[in-house]
Each structure stands twice: as C-alpha cells, then as structure tokens.
PDB file of N, CA and C in Angstrom:
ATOM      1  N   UNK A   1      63.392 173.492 145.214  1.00  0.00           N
ATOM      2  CA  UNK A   1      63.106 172.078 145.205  1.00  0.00           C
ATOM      3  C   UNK A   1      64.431 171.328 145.265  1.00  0.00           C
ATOM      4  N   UNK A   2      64.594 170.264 146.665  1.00  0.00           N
ATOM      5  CA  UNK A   2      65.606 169.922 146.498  1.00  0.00           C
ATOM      6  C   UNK A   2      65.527 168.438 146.056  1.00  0.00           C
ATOM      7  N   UNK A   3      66.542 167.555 145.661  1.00  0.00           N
ATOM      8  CA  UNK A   3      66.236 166.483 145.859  1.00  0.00           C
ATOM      9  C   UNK A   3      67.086 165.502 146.677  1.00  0.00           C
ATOM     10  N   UNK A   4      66.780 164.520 147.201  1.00  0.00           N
ATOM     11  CA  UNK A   4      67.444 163.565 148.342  1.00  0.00           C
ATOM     12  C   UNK A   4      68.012 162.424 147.728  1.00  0.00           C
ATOM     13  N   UNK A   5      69.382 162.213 148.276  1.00  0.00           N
ATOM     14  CA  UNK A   5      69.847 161.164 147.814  1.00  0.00           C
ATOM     15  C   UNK A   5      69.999 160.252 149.193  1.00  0.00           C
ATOM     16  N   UNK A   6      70.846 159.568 149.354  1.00  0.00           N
ATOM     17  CA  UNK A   6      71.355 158.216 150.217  1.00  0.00           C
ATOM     18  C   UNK A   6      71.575 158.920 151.569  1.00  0.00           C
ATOM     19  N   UNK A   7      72.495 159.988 152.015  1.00  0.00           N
ATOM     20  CA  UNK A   7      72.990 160.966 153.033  1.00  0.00           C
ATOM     21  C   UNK A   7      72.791 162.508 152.452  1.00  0.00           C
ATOM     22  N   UNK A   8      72.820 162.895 151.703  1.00  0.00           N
ATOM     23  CA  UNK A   8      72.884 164.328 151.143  1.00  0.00           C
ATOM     24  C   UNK A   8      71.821 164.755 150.457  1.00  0.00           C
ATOM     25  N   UNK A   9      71.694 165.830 150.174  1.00  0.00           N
ATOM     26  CA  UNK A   9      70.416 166.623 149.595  1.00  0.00           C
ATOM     27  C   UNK A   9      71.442 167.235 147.964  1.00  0.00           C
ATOM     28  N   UNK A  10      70.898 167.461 146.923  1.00  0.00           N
ATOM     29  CA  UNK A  10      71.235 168.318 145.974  1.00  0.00           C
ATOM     30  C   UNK A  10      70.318 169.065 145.136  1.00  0.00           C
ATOM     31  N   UNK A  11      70.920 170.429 145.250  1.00  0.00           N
ATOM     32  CA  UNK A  11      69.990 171.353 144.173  1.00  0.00           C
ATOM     33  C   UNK A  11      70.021 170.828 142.448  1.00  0.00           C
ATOM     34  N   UNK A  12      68.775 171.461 141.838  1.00  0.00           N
ATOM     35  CA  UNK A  12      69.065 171.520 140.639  1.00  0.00           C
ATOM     36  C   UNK A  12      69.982 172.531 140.615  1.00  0.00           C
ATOM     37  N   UNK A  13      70.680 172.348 139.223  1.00  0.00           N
ATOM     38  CA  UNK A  13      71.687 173.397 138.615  1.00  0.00           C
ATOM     39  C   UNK A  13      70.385 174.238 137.501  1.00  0.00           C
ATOM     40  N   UNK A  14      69.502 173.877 137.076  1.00  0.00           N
ATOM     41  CA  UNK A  14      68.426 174.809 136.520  1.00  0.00           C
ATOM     42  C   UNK A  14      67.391 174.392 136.354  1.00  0.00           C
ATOM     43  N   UNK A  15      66.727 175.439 136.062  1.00  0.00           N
ATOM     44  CA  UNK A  15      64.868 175.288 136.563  1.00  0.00           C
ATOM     45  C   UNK A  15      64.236 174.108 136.451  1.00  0.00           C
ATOM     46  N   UNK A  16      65.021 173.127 135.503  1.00  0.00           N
ATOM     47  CA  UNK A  16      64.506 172.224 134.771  1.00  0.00           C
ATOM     48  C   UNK A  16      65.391 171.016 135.133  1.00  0.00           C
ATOM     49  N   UNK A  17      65.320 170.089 136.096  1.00  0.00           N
ATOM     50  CA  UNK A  17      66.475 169.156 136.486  1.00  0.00           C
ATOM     51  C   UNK A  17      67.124 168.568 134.917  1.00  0.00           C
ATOM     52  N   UNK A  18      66.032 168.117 134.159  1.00  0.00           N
ATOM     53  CA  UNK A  18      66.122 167.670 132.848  1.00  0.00           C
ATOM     54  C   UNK A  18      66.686 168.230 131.744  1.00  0.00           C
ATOM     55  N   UNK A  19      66.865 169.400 131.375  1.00  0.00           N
ATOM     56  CA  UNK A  19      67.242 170.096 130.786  1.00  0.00           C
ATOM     57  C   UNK A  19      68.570 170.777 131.100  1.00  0.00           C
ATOM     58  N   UNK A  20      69.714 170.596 130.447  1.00  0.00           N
ATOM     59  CA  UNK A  20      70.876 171.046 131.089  1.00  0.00           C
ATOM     60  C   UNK A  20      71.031 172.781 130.535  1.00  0.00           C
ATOM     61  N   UNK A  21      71.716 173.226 131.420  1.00  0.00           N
ATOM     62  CA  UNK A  21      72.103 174.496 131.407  1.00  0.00           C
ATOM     63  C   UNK A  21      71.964 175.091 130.196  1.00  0.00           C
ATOM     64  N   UNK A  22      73.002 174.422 129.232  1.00  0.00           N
ATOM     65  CA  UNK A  22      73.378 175.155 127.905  1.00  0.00           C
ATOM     66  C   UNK A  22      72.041 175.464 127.131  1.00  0.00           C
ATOM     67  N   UNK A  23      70.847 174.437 127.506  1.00  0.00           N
ATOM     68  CA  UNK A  23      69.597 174.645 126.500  1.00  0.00           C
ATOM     69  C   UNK A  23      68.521 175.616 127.484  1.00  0.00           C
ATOM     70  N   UNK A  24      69.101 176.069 128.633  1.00  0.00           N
ATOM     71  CA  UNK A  24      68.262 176.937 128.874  1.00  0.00           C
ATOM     72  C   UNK A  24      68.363 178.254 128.436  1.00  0.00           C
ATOM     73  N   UNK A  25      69.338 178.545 128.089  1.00  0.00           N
ATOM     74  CA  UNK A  25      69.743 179.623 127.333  1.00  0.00           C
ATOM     75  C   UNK A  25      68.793 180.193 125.625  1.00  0.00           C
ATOM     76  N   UNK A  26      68.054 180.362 125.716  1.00  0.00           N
ATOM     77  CA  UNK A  26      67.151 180.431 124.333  1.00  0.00           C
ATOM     78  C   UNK A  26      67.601 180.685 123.348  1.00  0.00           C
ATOM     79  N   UNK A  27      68.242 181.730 123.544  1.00  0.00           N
ATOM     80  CA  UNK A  27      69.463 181.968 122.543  1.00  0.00           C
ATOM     81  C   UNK A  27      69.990 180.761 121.160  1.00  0.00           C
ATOM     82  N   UNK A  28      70.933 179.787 122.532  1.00  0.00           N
ATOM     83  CA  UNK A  28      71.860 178.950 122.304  1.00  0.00           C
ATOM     84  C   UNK A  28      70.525 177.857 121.342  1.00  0.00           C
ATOM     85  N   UNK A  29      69.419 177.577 121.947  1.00  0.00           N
ATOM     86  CA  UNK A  29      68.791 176.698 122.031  1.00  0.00           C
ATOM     87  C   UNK A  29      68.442 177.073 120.033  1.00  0.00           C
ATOM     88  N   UNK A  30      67.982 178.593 119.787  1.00  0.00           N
ATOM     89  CA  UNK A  30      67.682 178.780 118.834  1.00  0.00           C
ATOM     90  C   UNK A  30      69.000 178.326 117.383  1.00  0.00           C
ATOM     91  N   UNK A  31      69.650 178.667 117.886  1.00  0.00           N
ATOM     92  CA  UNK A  31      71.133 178.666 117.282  1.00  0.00           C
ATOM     93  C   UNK A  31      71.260 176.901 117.192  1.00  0.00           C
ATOM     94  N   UNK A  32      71.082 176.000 117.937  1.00  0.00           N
ATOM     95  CA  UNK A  32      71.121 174.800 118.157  1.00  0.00           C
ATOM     96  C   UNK A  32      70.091 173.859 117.230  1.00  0.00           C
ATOM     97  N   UNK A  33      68.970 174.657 117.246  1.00  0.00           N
ATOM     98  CA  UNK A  33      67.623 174.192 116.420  1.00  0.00           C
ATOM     99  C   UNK A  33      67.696 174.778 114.760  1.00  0.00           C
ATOM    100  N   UNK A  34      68.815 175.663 114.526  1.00  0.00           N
ATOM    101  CA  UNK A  34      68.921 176.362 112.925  1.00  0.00           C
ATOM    102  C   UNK A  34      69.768 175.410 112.731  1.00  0.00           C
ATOM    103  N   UNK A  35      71.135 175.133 113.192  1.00  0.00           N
ATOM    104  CA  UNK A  35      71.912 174.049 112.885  1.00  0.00           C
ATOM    105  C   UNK A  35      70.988 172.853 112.783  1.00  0.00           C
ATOM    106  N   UNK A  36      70.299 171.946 113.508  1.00  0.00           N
ATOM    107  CA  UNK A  36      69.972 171.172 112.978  1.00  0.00           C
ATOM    108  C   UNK A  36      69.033 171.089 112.129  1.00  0.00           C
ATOM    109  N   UNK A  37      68.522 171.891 111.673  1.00  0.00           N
ATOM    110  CA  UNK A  37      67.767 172.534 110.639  1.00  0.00           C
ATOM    111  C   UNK A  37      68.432 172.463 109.259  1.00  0.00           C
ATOM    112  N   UNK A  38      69.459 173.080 109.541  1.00  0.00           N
ATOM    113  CA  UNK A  38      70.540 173.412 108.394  1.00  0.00           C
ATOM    114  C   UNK A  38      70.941 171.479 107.994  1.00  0.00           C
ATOM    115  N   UNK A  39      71.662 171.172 108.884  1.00  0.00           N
ATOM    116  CA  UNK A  39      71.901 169.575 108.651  1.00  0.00           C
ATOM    117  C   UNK A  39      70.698 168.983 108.289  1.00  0.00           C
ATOM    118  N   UNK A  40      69.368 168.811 108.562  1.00  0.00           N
ATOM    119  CA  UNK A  40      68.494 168.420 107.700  1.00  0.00           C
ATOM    120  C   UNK A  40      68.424 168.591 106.223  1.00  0.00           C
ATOM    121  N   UNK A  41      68.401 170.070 106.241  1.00  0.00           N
ATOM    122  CA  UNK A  41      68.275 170.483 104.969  1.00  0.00           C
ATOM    123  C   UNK A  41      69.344 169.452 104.074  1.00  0.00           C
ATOM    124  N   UNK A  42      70.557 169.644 104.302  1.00  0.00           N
ATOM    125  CA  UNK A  42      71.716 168.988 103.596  1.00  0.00           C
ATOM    126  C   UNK A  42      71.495 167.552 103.306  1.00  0.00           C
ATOM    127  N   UNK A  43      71.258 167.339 104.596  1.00  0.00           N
ATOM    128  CA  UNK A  43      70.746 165.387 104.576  1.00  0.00           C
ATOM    129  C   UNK A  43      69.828 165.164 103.608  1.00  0.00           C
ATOM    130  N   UNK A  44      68.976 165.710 103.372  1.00  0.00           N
ATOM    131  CA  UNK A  44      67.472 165.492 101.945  1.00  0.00           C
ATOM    132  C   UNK A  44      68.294 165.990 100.667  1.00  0.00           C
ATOM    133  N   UNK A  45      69.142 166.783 100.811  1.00  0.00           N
ATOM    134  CA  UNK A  45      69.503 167.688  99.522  1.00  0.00           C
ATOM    135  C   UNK A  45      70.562 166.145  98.832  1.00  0.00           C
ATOM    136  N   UNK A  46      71.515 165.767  99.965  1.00  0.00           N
ATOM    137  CA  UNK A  46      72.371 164.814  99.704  1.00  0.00           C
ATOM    138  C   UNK A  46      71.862 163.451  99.169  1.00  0.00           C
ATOM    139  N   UNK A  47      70.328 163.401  99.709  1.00  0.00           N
ATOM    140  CA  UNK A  47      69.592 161.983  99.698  1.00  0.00           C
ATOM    141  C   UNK A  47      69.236 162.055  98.118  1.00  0.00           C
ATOM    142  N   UNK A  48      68.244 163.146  97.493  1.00  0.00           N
ATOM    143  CA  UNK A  48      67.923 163.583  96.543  1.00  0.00           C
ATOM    144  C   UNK A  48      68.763 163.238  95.630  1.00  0.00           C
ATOM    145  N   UNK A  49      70.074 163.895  95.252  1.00  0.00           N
ATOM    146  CA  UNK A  49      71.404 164.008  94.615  1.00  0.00           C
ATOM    147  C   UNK A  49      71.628 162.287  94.681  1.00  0.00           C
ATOM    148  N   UNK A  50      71.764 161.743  95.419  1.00  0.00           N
ATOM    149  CA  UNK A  50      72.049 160.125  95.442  1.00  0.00           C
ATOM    150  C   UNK A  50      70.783 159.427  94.398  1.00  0.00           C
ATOM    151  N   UNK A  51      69.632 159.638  95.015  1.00  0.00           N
ATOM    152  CA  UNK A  51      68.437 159.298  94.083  1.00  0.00           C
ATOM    153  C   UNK A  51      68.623 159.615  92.555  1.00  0.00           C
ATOM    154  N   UNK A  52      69.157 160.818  92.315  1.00  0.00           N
ATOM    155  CA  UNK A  52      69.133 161.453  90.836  1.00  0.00           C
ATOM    156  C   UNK A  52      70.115 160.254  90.297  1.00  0.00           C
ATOM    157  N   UNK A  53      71.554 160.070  91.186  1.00  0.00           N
ATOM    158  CA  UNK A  53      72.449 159.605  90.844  1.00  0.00           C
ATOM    159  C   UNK A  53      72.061 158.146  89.987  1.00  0.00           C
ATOM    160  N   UNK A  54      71.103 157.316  91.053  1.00  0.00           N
ATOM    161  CA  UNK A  54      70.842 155.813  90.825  1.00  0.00           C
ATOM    162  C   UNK A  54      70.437 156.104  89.778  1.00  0.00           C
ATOM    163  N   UNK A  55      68.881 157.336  89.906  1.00  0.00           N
ATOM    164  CA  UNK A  55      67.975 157.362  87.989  1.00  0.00           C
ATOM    165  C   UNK A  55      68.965 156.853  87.099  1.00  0.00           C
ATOM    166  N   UNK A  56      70.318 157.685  86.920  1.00  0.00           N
ATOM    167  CA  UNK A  56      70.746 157.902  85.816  1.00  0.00           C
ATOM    168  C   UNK A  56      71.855 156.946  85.567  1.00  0.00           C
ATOM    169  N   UNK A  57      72.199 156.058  86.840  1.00  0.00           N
ATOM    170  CA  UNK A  57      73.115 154.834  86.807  1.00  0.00           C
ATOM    171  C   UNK A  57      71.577 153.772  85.956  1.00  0.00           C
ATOM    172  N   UNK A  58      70.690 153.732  86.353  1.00  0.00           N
ATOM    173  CA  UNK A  58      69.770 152.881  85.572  1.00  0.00           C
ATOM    174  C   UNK A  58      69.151 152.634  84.697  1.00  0.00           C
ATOM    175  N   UNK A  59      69.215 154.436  84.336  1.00  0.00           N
ATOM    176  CA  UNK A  59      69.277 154.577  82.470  1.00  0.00           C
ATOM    177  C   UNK A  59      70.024 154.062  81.978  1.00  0.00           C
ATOM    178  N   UNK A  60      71.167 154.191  82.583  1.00  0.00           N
ATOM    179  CA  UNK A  60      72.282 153.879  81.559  1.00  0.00           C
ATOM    180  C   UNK A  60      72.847 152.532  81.449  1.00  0.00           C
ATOM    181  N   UNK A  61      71.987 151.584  82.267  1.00  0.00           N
ATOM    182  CA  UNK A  61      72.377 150.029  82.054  1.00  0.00           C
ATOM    183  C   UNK A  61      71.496 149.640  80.640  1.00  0.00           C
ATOM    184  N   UNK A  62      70.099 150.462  81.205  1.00  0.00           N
ATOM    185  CA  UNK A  62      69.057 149.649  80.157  1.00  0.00           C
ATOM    186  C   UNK A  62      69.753 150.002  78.466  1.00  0.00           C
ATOM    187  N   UNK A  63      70.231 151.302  78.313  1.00  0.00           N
ATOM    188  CA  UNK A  63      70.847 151.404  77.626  1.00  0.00           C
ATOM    189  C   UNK A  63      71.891 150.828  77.007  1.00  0.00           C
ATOM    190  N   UNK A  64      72.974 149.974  77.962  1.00  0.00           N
ATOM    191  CA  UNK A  64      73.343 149.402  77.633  1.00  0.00           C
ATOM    192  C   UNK A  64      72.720 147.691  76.905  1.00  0.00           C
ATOM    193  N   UNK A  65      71.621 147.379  77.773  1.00  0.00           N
ATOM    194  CA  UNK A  65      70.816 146.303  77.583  1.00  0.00           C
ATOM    195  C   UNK A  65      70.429 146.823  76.028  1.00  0.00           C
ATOM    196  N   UNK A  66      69.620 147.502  75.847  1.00  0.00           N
ATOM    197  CA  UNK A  66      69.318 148.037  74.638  1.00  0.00           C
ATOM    198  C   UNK A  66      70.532 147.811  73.519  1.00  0.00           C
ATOM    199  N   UNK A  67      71.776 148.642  73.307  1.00  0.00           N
ATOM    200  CA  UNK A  67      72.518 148.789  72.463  1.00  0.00           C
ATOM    201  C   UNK A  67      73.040 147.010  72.484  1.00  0.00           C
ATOM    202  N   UNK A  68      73.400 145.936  73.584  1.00  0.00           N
ATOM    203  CA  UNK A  68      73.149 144.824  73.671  1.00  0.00           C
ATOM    204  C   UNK A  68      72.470 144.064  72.505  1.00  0.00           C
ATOM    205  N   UNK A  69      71.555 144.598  72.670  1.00  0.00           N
ATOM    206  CA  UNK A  69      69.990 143.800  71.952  1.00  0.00           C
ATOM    207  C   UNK A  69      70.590 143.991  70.827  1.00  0.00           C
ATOM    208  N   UNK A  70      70.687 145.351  70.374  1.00  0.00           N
ATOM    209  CA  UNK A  70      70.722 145.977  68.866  1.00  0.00           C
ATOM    210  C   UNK A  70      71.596 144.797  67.904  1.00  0.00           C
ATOM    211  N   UNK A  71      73.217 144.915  69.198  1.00  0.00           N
ATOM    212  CA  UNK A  71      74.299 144.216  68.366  1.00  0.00           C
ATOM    213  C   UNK A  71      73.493 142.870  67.749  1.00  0.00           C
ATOM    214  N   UNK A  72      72.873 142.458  68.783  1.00  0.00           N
ATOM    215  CA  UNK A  72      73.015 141.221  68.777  1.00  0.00           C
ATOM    216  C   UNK A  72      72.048 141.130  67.215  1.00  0.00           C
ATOM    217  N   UNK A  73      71.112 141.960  67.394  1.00  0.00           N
ATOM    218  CA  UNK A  73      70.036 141.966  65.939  1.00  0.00           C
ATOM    219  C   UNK A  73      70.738 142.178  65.163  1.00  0.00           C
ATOM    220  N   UNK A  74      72.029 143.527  64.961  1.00  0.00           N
ATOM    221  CA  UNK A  74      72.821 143.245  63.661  1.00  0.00           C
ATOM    222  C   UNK A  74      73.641 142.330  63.055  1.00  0.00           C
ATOM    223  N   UNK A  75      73.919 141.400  64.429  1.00  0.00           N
ATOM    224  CA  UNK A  75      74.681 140.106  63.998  1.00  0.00           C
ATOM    225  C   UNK A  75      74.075 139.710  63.142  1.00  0.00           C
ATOM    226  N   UNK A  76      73.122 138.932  63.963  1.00  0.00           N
ATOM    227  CA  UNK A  76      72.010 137.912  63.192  1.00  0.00           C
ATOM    228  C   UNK A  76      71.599 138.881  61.456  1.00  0.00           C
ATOM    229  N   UNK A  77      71.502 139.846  61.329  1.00  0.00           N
ATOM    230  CA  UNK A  77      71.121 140.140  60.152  1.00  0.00           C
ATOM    231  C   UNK A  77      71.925 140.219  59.226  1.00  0.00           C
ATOM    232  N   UNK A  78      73.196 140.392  59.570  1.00  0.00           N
ATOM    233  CA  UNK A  78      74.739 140.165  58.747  1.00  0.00           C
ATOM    234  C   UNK A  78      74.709 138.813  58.499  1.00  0.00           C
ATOM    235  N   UNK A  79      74.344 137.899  59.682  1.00  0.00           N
ATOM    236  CA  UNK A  79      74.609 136.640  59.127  1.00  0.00           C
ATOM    237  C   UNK A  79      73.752 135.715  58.173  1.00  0.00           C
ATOM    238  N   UNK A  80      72.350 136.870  58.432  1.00  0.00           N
ATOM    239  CA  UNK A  80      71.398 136.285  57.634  1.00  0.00           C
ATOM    240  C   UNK A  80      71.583 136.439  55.883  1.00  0.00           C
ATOM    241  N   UNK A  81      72.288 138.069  55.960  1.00  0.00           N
ATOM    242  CA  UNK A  81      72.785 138.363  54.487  1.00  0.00           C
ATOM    243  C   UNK A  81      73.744 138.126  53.687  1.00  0.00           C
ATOM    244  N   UNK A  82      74.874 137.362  54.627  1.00  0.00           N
ATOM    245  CA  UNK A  82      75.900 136.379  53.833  1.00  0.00           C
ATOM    246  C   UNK A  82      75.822 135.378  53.813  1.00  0.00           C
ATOM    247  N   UNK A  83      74.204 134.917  54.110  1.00  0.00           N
ATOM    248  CA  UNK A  83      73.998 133.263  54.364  1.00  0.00           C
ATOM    249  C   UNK A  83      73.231 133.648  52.633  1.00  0.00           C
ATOM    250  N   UNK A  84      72.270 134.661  52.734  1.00  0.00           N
ATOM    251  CA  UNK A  84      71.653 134.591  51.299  1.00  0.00           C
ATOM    252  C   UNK A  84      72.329 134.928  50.166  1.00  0.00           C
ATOM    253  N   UNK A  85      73.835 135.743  50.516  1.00  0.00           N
ATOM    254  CA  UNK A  85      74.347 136.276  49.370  1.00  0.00           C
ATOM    255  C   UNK A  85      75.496 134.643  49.060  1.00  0.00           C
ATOM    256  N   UNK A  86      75.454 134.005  49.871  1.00  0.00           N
ATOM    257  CA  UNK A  86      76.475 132.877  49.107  1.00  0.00           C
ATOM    258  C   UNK A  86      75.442 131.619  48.753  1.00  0.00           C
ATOM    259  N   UNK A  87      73.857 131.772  49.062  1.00  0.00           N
ATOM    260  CA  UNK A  87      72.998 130.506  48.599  1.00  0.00           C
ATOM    261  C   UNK A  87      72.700 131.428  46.559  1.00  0.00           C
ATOM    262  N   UNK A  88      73.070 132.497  47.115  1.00  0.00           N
ATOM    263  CA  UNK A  88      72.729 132.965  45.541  1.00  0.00           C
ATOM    264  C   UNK A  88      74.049 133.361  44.642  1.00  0.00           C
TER     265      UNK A  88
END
C-alpha cells in the first residue's frame, strides 16, 4: 500500500503507517507498557504519601487550635482565682 503525495509516491516504513517502528516491536512495546506501569504505580504511591502528609499537617493545627483554647481557659481561670483570692 502506497501512498501519494503532490509528485511522489511513499511506502510505509511499517505495517501500520500510524504506529512507528519502535512499537512494533512487542517486545519493546511490553517493556514500554511495564515502565509506565511502574511510573503509575509511583505516581499513586507519591499521591497517597502527600495525602497522609496533609492528614497529619491538619491534625496538628487543630491541635494546636485546641492547646489555643486550653491556654486561653487557663488564663481566664487564673484570673478568675486571683480575682476571688484578693475579694477575700
């Protein structure tokens, strides 16, 4: 099958005009499809690991919000107990 251009004719270079050489090779193609396989894998593993990361960046604000709160309740209760220990 050839195909026609403007003045000239050209062959495919393989069976498949679409498909270049290197992926006709099954081989290569398999080897090509484990790698990106493999890089998937990593990409979710990396995504995951980021996700864990945020969880535990967001524990640890509320926590801070929390220990926040606390101070602020022990203020107020210090100040409540040297307000009663000098009315008495």
């Amino acid at each position: 099958m050839s195909y026609s251009t403007t003045n000239y004719q050209t062959a495919p270079t393989s069976p498949n005009p679409y498909v270049s050489r290197k992926l006709n090779n099954i081989e290569e193609a398999r080897m090509m499809k484990e790698k990106r396989n493999n890089w998937t894998k990593m990409y979710h593993k990396t995504l995951k690991g980021l996700e864990a990361m945020i969880d535990v960046q967001k524990q640890v604000k509320n926590m801070m919000k929390i220990a926040v709160e606390t101070n602020i309740m022990i203020t107020e209760m210090e100040d409540t107990i040297l307000k009663a220990s000098v009315n008495n």
